[in-house]
PDB file of N, CA and C in Angstrom:
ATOM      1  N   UNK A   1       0.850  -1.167   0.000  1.00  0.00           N
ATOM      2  CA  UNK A   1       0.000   0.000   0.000  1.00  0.00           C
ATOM      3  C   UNK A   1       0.894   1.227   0.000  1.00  0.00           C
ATOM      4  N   UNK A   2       0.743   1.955  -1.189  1.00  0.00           N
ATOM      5  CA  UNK A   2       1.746   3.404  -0.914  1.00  0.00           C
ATOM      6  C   UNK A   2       0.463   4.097   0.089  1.00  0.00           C
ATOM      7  N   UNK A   3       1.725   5.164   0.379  1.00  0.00           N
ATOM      8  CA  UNK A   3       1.130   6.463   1.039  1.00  0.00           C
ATOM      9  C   UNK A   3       1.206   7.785   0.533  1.00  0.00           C
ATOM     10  N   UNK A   4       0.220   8.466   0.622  1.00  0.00           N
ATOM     11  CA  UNK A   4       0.214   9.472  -0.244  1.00  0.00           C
ATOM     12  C   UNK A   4       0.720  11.119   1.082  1.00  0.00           C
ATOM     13  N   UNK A   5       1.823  11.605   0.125  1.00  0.00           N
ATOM     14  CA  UNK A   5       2.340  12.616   0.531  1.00  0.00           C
ATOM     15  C   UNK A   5       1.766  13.779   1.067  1.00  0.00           C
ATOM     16  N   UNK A   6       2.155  14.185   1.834  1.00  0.00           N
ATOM     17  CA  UNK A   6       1.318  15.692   2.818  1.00  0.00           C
ATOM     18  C   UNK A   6       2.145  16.668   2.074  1.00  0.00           C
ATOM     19  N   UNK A   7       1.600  17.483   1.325  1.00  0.00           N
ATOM     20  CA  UNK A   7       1.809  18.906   1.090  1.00  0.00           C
ATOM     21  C   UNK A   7       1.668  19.931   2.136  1.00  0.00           C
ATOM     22  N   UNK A   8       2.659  20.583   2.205  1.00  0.00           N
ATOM     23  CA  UNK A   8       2.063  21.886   3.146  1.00  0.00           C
ATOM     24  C   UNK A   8       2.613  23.214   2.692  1.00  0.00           C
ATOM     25  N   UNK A   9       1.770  23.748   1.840  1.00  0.00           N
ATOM     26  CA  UNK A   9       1.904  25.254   0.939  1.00  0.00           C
ATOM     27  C   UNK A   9       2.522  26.001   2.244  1.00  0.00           C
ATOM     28  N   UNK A  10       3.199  26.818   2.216  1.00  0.00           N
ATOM     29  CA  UNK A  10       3.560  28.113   2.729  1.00  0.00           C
ATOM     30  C   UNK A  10       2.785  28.824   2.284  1.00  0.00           C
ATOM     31  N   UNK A  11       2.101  30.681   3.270  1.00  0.00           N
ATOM     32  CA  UNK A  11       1.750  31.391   2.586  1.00  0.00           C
ATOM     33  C   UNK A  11       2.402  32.441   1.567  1.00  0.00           C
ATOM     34  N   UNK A  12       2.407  32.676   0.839  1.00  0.00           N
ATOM     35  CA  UNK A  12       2.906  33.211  -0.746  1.00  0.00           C
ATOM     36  C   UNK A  12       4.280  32.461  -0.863  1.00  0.00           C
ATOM     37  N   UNK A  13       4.052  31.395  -1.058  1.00  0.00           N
ATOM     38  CA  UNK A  13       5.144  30.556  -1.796  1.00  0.00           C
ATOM     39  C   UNK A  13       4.362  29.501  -2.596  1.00  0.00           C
ATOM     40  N   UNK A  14       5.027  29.471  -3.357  1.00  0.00           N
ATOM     41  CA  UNK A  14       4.899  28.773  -4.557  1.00  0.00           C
ATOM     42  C   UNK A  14       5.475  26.880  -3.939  1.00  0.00           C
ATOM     43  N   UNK A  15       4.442  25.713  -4.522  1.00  0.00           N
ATOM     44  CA  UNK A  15       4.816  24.401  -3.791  1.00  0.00           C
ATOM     45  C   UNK A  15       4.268  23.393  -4.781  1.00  0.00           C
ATOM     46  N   UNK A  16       4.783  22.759  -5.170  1.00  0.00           N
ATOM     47  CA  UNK A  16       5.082  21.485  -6.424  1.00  0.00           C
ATOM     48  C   UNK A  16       3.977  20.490  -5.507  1.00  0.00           C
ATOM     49  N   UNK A  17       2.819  20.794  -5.979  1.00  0.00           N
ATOM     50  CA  UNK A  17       2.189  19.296  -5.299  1.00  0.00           C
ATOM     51  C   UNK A  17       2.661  17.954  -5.488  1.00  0.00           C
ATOM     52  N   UNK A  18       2.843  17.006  -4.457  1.00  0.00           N
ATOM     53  CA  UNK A  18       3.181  14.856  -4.926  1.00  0.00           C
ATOM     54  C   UNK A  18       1.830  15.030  -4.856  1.00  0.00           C
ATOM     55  N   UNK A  19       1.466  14.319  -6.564  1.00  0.00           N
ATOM     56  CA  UNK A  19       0.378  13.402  -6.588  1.00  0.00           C
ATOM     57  C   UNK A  19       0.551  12.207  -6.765  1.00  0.00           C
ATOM     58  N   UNK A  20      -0.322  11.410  -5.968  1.00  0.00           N
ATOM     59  CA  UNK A  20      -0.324  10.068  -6.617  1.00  0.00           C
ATOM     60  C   UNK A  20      -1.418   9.359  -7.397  1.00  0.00           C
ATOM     61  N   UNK A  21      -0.656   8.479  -7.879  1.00  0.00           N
ATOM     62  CA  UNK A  21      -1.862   7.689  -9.204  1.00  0.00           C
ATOM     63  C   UNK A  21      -2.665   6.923  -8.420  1.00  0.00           C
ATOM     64  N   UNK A  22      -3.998   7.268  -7.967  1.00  0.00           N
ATOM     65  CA  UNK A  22      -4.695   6.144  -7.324  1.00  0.00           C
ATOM     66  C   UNK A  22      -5.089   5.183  -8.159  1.00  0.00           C
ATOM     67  N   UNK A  23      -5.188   5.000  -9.070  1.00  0.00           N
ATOM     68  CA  UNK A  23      -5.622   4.023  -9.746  1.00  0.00           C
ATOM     69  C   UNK A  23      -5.430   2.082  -9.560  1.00  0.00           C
ATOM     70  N   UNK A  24      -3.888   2.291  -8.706  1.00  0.00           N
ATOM     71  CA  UNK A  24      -3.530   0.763  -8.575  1.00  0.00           C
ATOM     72  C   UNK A  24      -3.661   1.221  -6.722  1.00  0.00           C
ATOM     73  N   UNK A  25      -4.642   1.224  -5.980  1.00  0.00           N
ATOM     74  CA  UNK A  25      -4.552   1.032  -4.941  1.00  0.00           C
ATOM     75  C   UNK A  25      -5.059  -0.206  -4.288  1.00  0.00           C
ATOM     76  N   UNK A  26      -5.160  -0.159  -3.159  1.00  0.00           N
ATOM     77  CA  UNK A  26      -5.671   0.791  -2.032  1.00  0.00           C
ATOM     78  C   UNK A  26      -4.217   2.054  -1.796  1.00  0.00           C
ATOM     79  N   UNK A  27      -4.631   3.025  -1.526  1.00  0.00           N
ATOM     80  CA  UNK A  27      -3.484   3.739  -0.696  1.00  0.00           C
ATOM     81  C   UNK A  27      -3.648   4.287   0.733  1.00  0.00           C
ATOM     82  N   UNK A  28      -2.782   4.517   1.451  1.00  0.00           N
ATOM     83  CA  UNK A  28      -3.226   5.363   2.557  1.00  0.00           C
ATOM     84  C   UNK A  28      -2.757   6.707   2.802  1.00  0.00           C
ATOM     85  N   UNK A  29      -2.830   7.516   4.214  1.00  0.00           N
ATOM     86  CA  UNK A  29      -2.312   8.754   4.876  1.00  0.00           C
ATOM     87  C   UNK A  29      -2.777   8.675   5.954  1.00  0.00           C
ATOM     88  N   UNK A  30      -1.909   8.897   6.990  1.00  0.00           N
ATOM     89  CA  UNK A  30      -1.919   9.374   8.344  1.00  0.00           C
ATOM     90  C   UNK A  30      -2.709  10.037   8.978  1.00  0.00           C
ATOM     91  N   UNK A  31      -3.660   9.917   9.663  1.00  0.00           N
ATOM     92  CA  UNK A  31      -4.720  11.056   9.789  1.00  0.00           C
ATOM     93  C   UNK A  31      -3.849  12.159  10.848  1.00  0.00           C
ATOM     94  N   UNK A  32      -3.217  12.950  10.854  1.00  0.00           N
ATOM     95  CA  UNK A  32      -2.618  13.642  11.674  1.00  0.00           C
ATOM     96  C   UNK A  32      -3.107  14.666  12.869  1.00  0.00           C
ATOM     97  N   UNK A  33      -3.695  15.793  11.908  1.00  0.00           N
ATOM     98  CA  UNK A  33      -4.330  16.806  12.203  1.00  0.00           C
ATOM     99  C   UNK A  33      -5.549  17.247  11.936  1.00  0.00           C
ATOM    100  N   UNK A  34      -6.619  18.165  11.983  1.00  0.00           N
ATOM    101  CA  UNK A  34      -7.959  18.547  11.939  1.00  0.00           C
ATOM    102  C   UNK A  34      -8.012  18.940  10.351  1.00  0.00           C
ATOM    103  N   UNK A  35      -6.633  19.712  10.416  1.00  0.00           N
ATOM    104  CA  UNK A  35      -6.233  20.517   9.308  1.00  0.00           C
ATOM    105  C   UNK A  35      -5.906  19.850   7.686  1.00  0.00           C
ATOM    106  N   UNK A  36      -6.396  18.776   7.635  1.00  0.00           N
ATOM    107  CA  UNK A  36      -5.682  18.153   6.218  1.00  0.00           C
ATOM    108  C   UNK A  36      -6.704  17.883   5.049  1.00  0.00           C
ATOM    109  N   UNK A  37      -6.434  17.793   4.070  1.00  0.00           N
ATOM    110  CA  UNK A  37      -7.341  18.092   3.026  1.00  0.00           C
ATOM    111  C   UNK A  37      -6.981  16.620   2.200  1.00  0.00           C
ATOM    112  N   UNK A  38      -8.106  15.398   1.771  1.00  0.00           N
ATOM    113  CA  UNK A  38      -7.531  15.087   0.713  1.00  0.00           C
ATOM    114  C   UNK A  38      -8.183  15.480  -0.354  1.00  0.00           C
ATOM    115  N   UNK A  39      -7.788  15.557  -1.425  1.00  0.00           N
ATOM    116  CA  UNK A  39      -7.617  16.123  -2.895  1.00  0.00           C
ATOM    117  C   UNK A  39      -8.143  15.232  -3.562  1.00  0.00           C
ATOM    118  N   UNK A  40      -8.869  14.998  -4.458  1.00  0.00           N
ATOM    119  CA  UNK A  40      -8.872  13.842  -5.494  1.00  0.00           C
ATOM    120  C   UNK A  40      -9.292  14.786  -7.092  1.00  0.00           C
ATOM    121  N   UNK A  41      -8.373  14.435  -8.054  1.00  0.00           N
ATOM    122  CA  UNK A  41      -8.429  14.924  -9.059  1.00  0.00           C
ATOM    123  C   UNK A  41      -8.907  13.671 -10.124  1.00  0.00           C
ATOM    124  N   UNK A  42     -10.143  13.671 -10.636  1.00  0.00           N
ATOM    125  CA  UNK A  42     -10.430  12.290 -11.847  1.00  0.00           C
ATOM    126  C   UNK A  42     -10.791  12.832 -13.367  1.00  0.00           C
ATOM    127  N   UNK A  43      -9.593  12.287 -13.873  1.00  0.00           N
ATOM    128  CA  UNK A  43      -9.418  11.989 -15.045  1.00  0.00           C
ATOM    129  C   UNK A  43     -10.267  11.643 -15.999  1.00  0.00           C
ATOM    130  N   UNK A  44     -11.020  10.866 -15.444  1.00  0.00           N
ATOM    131  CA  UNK A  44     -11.471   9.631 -15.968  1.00  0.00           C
ATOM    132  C   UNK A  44     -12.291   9.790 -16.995  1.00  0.00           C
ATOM    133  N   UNK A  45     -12.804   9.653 -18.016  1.00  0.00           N
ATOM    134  CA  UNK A  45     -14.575   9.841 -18.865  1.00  0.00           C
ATOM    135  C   UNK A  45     -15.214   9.702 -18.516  1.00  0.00           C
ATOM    136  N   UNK A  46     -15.696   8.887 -17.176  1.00  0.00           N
ATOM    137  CA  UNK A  46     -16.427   8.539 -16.034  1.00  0.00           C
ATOM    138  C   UNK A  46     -16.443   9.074 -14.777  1.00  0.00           C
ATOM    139  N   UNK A  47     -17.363   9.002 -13.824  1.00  0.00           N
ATOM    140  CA  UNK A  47     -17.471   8.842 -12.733  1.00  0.00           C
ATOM    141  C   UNK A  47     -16.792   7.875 -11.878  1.00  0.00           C
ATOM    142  N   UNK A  48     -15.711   8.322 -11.060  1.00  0.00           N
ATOM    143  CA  UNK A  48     -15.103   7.248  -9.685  1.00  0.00           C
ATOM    144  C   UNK A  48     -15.678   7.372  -8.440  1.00  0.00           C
ATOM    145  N   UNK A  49     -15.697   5.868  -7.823  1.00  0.00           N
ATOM    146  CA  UNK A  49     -15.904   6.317  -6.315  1.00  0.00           C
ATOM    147  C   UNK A  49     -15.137   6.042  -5.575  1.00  0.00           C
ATOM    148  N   UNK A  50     -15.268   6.748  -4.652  1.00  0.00           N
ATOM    149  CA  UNK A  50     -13.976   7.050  -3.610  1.00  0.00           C
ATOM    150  C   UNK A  50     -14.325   6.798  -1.803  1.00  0.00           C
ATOM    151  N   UNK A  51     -13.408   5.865  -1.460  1.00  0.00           N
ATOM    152  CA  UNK A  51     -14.104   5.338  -0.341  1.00  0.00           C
ATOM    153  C   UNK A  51     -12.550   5.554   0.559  1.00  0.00           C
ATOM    154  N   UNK A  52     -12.877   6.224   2.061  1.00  0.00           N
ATOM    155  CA  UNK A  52     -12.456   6.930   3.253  1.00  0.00           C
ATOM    156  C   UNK A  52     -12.272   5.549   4.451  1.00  0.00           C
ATOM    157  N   UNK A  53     -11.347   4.928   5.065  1.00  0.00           N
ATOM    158  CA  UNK A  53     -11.599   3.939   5.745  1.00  0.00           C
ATOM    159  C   UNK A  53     -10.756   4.099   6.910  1.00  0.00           C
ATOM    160  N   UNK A  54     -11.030   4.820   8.114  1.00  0.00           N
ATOM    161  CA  UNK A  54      -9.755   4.572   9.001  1.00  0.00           C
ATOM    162  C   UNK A  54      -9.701   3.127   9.779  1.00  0.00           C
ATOM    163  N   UNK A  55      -8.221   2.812   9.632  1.00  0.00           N
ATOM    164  CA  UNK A  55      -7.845   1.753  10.263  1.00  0.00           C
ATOM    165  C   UNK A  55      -9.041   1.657  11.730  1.00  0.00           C
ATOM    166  N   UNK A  56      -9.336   0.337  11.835  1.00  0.00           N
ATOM    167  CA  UNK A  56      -9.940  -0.075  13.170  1.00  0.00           C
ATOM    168  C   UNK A  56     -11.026   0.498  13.491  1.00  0.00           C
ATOM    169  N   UNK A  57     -11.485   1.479  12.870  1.00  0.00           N
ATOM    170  CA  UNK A  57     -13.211   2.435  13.300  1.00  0.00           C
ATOM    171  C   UNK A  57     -13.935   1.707  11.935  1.00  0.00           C
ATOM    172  N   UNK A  58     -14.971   1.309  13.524  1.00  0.00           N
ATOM    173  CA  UNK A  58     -16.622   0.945  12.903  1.00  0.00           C
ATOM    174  C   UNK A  58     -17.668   1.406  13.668  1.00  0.00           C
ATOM    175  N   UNK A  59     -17.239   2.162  14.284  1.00  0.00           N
ATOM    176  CA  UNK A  59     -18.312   2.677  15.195  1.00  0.00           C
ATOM    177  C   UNK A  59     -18.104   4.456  15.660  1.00  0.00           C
ATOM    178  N   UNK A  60     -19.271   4.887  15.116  1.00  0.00           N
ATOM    179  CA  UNK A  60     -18.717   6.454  15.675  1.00  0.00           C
ATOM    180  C   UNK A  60     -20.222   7.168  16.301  1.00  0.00           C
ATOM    181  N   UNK A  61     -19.574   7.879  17.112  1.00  0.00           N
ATOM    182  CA  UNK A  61     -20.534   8.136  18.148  1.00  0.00           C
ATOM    183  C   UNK A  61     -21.254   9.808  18.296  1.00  0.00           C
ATOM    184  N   UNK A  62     -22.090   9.900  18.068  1.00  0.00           N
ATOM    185  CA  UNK A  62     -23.188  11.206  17.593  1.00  0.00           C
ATOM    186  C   UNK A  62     -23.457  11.740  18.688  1.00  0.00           C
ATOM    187  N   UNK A  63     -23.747  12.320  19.265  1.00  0.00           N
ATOM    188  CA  UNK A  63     -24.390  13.016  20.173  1.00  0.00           C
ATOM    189  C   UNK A  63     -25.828  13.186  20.223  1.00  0.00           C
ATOM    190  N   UNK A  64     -26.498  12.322  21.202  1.00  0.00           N
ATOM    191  CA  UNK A  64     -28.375  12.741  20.933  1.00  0.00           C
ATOM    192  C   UNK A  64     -28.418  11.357  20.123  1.00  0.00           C
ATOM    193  N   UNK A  65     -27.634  10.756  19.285  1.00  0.00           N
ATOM    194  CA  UNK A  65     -28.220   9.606  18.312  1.00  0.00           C
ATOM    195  C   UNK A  65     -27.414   8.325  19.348  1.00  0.00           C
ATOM    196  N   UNK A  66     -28.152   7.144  18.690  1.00  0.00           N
ATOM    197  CA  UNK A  66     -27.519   5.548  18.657  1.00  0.00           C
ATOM    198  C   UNK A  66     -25.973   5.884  17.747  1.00  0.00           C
ATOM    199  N   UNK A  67     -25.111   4.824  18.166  1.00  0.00           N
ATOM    200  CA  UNK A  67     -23.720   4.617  17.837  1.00  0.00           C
ATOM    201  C   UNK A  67     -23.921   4.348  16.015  1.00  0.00           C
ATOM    202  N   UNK A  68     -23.069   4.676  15.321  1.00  0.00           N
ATOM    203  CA  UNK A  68     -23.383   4.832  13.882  1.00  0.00           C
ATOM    204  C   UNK A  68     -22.025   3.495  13.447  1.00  0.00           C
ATOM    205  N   UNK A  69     -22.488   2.596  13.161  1.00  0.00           N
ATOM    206  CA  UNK A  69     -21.997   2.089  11.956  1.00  0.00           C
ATOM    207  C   UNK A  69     -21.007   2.616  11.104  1.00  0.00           C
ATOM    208  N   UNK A  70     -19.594   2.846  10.580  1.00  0.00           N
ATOM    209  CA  UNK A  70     -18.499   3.144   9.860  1.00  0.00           C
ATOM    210  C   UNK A  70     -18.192   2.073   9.044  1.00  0.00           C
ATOM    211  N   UNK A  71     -18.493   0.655   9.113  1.00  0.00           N
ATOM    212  CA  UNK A  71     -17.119   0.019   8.828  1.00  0.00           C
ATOM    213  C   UNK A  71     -16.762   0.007   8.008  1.00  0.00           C
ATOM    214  N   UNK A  72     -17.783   0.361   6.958  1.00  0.00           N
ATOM    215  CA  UNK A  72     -17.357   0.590   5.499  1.00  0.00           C
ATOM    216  C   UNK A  72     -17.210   1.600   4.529  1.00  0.00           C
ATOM    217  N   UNK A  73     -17.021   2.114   5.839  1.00  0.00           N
ATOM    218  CA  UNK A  73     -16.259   3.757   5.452  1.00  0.00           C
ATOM    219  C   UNK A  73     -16.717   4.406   5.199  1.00  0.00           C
ATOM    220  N   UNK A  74     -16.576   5.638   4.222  1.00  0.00           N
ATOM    221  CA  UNK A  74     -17.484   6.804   3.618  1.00  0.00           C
ATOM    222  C   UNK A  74     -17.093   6.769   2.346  1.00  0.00           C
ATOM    223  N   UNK A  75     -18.329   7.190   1.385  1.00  0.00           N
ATOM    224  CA  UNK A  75     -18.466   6.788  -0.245  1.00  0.00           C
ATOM    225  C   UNK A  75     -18.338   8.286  -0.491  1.00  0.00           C
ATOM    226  N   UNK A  76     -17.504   8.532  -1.739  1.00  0.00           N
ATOM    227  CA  UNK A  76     -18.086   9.999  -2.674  1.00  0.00           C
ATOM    228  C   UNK A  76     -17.846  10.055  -3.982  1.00  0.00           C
ATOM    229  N   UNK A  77     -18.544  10.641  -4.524  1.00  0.00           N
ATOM    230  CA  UNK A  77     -18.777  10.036  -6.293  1.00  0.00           C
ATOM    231  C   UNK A  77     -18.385  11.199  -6.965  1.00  0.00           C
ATOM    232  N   UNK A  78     -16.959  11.326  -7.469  1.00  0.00           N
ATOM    233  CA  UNK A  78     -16.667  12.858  -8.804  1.00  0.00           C
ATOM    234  C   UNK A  78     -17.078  11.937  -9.576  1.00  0.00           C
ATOM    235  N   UNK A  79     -17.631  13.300 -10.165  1.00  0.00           N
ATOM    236  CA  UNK A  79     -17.584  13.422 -11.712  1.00  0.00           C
ATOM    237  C   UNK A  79     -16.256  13.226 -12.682  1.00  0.00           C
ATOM    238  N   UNK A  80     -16.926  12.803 -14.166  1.00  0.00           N
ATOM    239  CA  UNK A  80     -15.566  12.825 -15.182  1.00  0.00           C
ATOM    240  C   UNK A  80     -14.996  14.489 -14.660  1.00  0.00           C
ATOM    241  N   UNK A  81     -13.634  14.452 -15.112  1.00  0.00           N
ATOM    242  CA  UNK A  81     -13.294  16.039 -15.145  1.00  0.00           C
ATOM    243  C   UNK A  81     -13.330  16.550 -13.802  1.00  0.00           C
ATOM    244  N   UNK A  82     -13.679  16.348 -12.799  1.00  0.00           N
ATOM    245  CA  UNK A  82     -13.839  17.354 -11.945  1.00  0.00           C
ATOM    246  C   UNK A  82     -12.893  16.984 -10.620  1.00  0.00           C
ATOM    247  N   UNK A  83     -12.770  17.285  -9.479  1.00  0.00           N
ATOM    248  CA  UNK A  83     -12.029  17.201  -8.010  1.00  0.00           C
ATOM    249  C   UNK A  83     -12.850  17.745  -6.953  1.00  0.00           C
ATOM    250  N   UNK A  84     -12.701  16.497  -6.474  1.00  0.00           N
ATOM    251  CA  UNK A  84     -13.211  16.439  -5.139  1.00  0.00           C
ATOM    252  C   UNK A  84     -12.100  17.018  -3.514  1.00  0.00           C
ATOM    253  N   UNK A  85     -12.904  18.262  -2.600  1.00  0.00           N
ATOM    254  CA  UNK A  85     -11.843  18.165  -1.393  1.00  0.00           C
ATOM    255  C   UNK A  85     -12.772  17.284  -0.228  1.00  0.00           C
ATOM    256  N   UNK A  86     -11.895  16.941   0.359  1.00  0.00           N
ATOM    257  CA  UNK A  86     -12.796  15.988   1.678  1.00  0.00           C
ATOM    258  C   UNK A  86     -12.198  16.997   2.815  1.00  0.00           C
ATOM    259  N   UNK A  87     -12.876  17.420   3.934  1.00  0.00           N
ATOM    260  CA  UNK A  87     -11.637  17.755   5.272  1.00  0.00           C
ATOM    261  C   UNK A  87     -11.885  17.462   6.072  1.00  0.00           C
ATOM    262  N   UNK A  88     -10.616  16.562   6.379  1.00  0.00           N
ATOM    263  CA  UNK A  88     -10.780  15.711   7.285  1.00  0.00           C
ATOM    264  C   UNK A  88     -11.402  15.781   8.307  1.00  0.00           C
ATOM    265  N   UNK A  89     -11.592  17.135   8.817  1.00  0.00           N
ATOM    266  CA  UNK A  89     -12.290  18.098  10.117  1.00  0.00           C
ATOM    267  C   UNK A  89     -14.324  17.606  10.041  1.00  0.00           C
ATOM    268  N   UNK A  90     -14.040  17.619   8.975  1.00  0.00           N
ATOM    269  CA  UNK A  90     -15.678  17.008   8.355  1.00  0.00           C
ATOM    270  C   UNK A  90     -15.726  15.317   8.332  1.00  0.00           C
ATOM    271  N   UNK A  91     -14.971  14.483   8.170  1.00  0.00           N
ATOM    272  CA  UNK A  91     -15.013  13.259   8.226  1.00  0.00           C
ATOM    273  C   UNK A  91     -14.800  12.438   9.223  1.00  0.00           C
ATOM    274  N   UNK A  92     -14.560  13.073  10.948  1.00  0.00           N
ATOM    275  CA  UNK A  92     -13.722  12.124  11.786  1.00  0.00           C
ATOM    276  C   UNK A  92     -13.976  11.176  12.113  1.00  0.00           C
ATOM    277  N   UNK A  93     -15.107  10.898  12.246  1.00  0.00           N
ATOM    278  CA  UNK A  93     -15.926   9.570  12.338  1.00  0.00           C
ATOM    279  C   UNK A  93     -15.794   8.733  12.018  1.00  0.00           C
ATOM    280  N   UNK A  94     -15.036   8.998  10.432  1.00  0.00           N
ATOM    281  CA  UNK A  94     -15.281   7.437   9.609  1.00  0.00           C
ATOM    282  C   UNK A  94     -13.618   7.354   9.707  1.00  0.00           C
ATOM    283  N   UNK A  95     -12.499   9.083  10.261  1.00  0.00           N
ATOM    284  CA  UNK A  95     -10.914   8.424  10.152  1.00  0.00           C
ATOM    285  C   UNK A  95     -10.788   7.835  11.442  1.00  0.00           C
ATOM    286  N   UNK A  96     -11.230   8.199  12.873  1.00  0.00           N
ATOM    287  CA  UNK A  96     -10.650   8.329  13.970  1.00  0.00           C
ATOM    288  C   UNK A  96     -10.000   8.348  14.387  1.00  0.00           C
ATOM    289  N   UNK A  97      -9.185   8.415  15.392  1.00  0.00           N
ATOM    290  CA  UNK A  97      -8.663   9.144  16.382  1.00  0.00           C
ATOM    291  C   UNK A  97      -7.111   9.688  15.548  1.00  0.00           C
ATOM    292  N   UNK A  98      -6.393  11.011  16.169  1.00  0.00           N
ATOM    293  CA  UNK A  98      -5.196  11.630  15.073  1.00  0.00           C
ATOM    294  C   UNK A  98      -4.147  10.582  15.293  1.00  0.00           C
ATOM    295  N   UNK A  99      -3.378  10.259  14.210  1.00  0.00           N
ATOM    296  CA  UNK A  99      -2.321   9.511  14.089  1.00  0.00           C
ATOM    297  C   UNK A  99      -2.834   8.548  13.313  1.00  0.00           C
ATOM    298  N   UNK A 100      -4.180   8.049  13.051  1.00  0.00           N
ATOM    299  CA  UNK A 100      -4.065   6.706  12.375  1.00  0.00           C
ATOM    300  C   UNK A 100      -4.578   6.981  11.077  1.00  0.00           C
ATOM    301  N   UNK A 101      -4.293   5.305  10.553  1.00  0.00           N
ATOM    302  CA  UNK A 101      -4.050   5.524   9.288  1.00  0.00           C
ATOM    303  C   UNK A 101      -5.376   5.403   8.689  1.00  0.00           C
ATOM    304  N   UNK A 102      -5.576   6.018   7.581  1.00  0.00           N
ATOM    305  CA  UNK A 102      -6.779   5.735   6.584  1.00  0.00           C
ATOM    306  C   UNK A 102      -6.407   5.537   5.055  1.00  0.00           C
ATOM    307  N   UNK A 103      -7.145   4.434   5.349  1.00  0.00           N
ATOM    308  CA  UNK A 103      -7.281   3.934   3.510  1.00  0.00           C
ATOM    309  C   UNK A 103      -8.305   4.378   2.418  1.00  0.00           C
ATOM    310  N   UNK A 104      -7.603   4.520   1.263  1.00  0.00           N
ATOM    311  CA  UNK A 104      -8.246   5.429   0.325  1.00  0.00           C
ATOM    312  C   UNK A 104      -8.573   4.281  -0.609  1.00  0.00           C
ATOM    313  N   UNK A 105      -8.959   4.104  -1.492  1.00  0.00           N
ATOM    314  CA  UNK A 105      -9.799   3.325  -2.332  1.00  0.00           C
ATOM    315  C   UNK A 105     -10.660   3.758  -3.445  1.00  0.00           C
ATOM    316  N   UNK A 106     -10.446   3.683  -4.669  1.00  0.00           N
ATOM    317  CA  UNK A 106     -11.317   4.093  -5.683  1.00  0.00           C
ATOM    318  C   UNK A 106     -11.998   2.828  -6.686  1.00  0.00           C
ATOM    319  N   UNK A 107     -12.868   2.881  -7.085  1.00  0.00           N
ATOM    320  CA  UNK A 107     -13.615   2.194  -7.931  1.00  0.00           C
ATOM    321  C   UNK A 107     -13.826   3.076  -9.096  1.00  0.00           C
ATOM    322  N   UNK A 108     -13.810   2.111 -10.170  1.00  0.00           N
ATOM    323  CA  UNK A 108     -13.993   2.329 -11.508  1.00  0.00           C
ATOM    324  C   UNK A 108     -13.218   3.687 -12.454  1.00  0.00           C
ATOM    325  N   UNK A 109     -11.646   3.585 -12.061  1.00  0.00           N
ATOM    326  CA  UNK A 109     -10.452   4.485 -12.396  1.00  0.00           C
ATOM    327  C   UNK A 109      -9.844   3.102 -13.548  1.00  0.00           C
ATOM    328  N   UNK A 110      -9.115   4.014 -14.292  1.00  0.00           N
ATOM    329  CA  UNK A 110      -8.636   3.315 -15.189  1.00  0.00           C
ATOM    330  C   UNK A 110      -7.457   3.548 -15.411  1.00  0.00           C
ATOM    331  N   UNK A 111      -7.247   5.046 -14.997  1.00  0.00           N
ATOM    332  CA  UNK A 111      -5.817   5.604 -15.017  1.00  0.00           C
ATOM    333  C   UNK A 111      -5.396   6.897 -14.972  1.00  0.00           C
ATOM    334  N   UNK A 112      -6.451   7.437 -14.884  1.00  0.00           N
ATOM    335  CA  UNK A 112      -6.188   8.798 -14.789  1.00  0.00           C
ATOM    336  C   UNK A 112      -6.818   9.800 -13.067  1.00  0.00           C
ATOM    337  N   UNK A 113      -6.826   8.946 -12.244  1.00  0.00           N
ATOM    338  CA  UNK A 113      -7.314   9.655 -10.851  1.00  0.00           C
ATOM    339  C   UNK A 113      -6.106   9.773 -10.010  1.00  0.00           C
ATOM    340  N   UNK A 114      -6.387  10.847  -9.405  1.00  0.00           N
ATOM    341  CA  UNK A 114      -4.944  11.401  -8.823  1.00  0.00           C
ATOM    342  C   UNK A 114      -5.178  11.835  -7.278  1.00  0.00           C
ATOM    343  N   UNK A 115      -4.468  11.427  -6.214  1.00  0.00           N
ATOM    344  CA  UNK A 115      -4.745  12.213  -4.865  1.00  0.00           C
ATOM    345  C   UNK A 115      -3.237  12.632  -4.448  1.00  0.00           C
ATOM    346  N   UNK A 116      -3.862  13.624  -3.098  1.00  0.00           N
ATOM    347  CA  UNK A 116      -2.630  14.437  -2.713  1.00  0.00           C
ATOM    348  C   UNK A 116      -3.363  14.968  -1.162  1.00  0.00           C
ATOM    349  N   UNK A 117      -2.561  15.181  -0.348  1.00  0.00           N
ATOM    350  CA  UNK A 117      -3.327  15.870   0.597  1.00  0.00           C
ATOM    351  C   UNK A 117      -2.892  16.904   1.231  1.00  0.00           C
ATOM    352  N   UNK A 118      -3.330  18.152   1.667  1.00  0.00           N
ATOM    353  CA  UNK A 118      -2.966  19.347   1.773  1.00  0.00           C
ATOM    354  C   UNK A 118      -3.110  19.825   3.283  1.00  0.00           C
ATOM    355  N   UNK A 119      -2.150  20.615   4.149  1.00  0.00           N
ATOM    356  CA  UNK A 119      -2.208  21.079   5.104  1.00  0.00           C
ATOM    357  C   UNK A 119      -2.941  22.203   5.262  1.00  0.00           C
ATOM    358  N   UNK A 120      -3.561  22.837   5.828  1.00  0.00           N
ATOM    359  CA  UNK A 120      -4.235  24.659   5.436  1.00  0.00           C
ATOM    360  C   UNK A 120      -4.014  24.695   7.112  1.00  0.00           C
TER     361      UNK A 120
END
């Protein structure tokens, strides 16, 4: 499983994003901070889906609700042409707790889908 590289732009500097080819995954990244962005750029003529999995969480816990079900992660569907941001600050549920790892996963890429993930 590669891992996909943390970018972290400086403000007014100029920064060479690592993308990687998701296409032959699974891949992962570190869930670190609140602050991280992943990126997904698709290529494709199609629609990919893109599935969020942190290591060891199947269960995440709501406030006011019953315990929610994760284990199979979180789904999101680009479009041909277009990029998707996820932040992580919005997803914790399905990465949990900072430091661990989450697996990335795409369906129906052929060769042209790309991720990267960004510090802000």
């Amino acid at each position: 499983m590669t891992a996909l590289t943390v970018n972290k732009p400086l403000e007014n500097a100029e920064t060479t994003l690592v993308k990687l080819d998701l296409d032959s995954g699974p891949h992962s990244f570190t869930f670190v901070n609140h602050r991280q962005m992943l990126c997904v750029e698709n290529g494709e003529v199609g629609a990919v889906t893109v599935n969020i999995l942190g290591d060891g969480v199947t269960i995440a816990n709501c406030p006011g609700l019953a315990p929610i079900s994760v284990s199979a992660g979180y789904d999101f569907v680009i479009a041909a042409g277009d990029e998707a941001k996820l932040y992580t600050s919005e997803r914790q549920g399905n990465l949990g707790a900072d430091k661990n790892n989450v697996v990335v996963t795409v369906t129906g890429a052929t060769g042209s889908v790309f991720g990267w993930i960004e510090e802000y």
